[in-house]
C-alpha atoms as a PDB file:
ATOM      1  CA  UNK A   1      10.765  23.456 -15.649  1.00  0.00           C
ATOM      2  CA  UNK A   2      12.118  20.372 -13.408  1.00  0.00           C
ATOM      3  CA  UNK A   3      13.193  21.659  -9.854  1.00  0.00           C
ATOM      4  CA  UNK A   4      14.935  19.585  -6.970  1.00  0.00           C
ATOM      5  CA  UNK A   5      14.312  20.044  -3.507  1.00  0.00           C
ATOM      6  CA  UNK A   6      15.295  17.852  -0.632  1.00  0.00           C
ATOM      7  CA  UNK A   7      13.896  17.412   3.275  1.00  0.00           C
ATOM      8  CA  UNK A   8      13.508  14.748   6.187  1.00  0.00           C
ATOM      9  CA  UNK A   9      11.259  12.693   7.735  1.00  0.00           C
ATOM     10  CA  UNK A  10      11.645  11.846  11.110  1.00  0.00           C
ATOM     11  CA  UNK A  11      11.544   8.553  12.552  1.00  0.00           C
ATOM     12  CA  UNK A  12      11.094   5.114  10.294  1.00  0.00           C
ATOM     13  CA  UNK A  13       7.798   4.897   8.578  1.00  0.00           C
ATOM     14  CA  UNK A  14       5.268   1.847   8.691  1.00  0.00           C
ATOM     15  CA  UNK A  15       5.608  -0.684   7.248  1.00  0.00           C
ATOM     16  CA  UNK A  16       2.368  -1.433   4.618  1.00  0.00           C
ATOM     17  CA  UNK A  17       1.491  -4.641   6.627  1.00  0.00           C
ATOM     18  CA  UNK A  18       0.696  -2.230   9.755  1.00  0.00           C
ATOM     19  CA  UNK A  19      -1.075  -0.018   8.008  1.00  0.00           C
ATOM     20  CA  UNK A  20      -5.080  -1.441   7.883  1.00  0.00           C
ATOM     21  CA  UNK A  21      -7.148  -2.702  10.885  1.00  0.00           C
ATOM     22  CA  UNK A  22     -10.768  -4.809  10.698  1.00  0.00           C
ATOM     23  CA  UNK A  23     -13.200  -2.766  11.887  1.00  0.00           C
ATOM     24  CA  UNK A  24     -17.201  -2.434  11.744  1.00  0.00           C
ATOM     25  CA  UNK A  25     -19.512   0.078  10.813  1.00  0.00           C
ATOM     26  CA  UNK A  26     -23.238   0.467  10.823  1.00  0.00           C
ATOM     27  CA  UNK A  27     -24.877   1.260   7.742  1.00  0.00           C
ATOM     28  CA  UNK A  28     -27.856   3.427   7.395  1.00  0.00           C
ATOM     29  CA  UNK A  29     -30.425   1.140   7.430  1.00  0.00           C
ATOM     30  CA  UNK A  30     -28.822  -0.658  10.841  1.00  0.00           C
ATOM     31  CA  UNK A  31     -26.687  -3.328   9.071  1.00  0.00           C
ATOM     32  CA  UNK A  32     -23.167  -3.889  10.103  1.00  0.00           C
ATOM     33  CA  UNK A  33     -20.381  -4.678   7.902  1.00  0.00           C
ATOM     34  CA  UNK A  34     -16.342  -4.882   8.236  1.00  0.00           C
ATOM     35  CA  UNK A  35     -14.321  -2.611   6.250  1.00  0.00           C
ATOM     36  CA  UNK A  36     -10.791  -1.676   6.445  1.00  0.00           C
ATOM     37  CA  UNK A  37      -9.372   1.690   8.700  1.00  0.00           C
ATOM     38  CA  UNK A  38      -6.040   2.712   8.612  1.00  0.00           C
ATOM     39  CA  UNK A  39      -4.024   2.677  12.042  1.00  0.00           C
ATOM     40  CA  UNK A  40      -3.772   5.967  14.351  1.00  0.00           C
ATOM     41  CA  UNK A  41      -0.065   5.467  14.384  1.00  0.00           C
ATOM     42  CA  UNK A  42      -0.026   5.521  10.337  1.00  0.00           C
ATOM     43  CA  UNK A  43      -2.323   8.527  10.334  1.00  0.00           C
ATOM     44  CA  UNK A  44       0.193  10.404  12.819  1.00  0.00           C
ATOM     45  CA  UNK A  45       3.246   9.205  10.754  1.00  0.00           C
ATOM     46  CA  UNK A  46       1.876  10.673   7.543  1.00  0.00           C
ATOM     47  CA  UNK A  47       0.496  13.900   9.065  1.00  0.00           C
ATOM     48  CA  UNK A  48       4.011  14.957   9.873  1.00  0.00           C
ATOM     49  CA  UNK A  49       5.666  13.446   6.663  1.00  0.00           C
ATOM     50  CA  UNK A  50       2.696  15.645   4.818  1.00  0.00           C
ATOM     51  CA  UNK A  51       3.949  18.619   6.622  1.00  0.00           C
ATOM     52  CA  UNK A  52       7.353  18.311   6.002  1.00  0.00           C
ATOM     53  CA  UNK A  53       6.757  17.816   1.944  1.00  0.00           C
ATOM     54  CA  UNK A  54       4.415  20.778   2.063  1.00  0.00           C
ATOM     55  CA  UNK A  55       7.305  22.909   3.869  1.00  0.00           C
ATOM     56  CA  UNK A  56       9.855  21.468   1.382  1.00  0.00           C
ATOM     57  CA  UNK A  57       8.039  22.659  -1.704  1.00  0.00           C
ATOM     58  CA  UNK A  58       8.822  25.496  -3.558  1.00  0.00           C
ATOM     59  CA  UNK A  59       6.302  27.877  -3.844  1.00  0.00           C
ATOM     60  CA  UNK A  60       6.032  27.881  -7.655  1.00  0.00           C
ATOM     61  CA  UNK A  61       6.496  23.887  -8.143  1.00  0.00           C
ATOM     62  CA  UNK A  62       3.803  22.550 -10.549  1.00  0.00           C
ATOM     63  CA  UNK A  63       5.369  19.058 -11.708  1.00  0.00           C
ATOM     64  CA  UNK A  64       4.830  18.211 -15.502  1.00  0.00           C
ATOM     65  CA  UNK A  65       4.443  14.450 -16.096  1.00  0.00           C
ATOM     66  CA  UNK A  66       6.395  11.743 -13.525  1.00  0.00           C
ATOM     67  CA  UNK A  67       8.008  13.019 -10.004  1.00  0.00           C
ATOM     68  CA  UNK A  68      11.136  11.232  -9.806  1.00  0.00           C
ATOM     69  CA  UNK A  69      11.953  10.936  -5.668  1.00  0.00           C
ATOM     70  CA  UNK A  70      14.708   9.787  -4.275  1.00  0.00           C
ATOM     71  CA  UNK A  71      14.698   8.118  -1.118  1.00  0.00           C
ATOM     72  CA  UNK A  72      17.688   7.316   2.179  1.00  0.00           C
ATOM     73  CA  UNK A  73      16.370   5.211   4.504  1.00  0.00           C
ATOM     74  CA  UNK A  74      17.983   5.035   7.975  1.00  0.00           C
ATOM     75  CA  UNK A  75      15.884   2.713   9.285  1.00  0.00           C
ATOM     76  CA  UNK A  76      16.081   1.879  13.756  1.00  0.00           C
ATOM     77  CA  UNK A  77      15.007  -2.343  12.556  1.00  0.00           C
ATOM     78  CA  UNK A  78      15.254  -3.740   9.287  1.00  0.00           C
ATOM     79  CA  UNK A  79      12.016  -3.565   6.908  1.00  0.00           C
ATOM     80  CA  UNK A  80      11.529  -4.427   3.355  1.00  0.00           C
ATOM     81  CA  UNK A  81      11.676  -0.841   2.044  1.00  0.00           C
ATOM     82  CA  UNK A  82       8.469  -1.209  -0.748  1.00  0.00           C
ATOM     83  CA  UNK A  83       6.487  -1.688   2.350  1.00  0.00           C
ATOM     84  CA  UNK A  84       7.658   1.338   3.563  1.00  0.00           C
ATOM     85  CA  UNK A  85       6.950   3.736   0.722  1.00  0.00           C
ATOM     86  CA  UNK A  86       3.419   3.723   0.349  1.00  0.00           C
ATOM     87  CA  UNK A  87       2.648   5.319   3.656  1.00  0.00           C
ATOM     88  CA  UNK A  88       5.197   8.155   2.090  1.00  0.00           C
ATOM     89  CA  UNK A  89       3.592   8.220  -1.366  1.00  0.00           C
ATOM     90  CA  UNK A  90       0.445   8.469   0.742  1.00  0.00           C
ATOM     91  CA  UNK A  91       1.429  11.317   2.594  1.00  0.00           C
ATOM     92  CA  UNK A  92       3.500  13.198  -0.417  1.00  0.00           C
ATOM     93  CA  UNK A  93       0.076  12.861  -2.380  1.00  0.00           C
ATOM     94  CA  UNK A  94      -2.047  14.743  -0.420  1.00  0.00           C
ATOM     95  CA  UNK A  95       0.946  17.136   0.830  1.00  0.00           C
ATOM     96  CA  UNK A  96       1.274  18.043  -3.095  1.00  0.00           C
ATOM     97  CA  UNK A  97      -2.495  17.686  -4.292  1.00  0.00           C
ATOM     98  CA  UNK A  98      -1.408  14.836  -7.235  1.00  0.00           C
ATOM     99  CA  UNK A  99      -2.307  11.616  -7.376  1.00  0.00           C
ATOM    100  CA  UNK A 100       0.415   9.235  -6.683  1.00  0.00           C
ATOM    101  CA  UNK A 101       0.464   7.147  -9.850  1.00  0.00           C
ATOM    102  CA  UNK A 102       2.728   9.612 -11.378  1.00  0.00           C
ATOM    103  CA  UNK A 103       5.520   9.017  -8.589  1.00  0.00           C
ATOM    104  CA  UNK A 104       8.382   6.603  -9.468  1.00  0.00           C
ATOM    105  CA  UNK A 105      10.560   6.097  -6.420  1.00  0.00           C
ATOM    106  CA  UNK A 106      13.827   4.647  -6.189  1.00  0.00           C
ATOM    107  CA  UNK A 107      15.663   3.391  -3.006  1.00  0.00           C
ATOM    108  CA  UNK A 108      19.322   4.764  -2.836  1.00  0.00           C
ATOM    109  CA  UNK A 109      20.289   3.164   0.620  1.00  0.00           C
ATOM    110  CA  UNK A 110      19.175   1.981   3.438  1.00  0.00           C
ATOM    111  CA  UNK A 111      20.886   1.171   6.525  1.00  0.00           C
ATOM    112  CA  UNK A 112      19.606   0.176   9.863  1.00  0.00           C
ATOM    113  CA  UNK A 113      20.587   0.093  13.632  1.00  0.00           C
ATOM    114  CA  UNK A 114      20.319   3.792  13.833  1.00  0.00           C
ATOM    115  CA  UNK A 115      19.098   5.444  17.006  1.00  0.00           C
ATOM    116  CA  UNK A 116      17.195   8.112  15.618  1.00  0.00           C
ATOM    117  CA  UNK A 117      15.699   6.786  12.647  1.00  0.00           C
ATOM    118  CA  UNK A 118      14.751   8.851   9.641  1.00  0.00           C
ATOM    119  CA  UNK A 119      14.297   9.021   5.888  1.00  0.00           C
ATOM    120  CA  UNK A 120      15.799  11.692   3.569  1.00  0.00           C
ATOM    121  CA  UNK A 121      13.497  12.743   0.460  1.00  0.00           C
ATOM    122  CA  UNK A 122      15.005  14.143  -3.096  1.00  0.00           C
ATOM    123  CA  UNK A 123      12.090  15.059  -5.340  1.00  0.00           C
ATOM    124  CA  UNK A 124      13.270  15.520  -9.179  1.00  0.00           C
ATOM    125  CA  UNK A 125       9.904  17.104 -10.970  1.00  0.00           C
END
């Protein structure tokens, strides 16, 4: 059985090319190495965008196959919105427990110069 449900997300989300920051570990045997660490500010955004999917979803919502969602951004500055979705399909993956492969999103509108910025979600699934 498909099911819609809709919610925000406050505030515009990061953009992919803030996501990741250099940093280095130690290894076991005392080596260093670099390695890649997402940004506090990314792990913040997607804790509350996690929260608000989780909320949104109906208690009995088990999706069969793809998840079709929907996405309004109303963005505060102007980003290239595929660099905005994976923080999203991040945060709607764990939110949901499914892996994120099965997600096709699609971009209804954006618009930008808004003072409270914030992007509405329409799951189809």
């Amino acid at each position: 059985m498909t099911e819609t449900f809709r919610f925000q997300i406050p505030s515009q989300p990061p953009s992919v090319n803030h996501t990741y920051r250099i940093v280095t570990r130690h290894g076991k045997q005392g080596q260093t190495y670099k390695t890649l660490a997402k940004e506090e500010a990314v792990l913040q955004y997607q804790m509350v965008a996690s929260l608000q999917a989780r909320k949104a979803k109906p208690k009995d919502w088990k999706p069969e196959g793809q998840v079709r969602i929907r996405f309004w951004f109303r963005l505060g500055r102007d980003a290239d919105t595929d660099n905005l979705l994976k923080a999203l399909d991040d945060a709607f993956a764990q939110a949901w427990g499914i892996n994120d492969k099965v997600f096709l999103p699609c971009v209804v509108e954006k618009t930008t110069g808004n003072r409270e910025p914030f992007v509405e979600v329409e799951v189809l699934g």
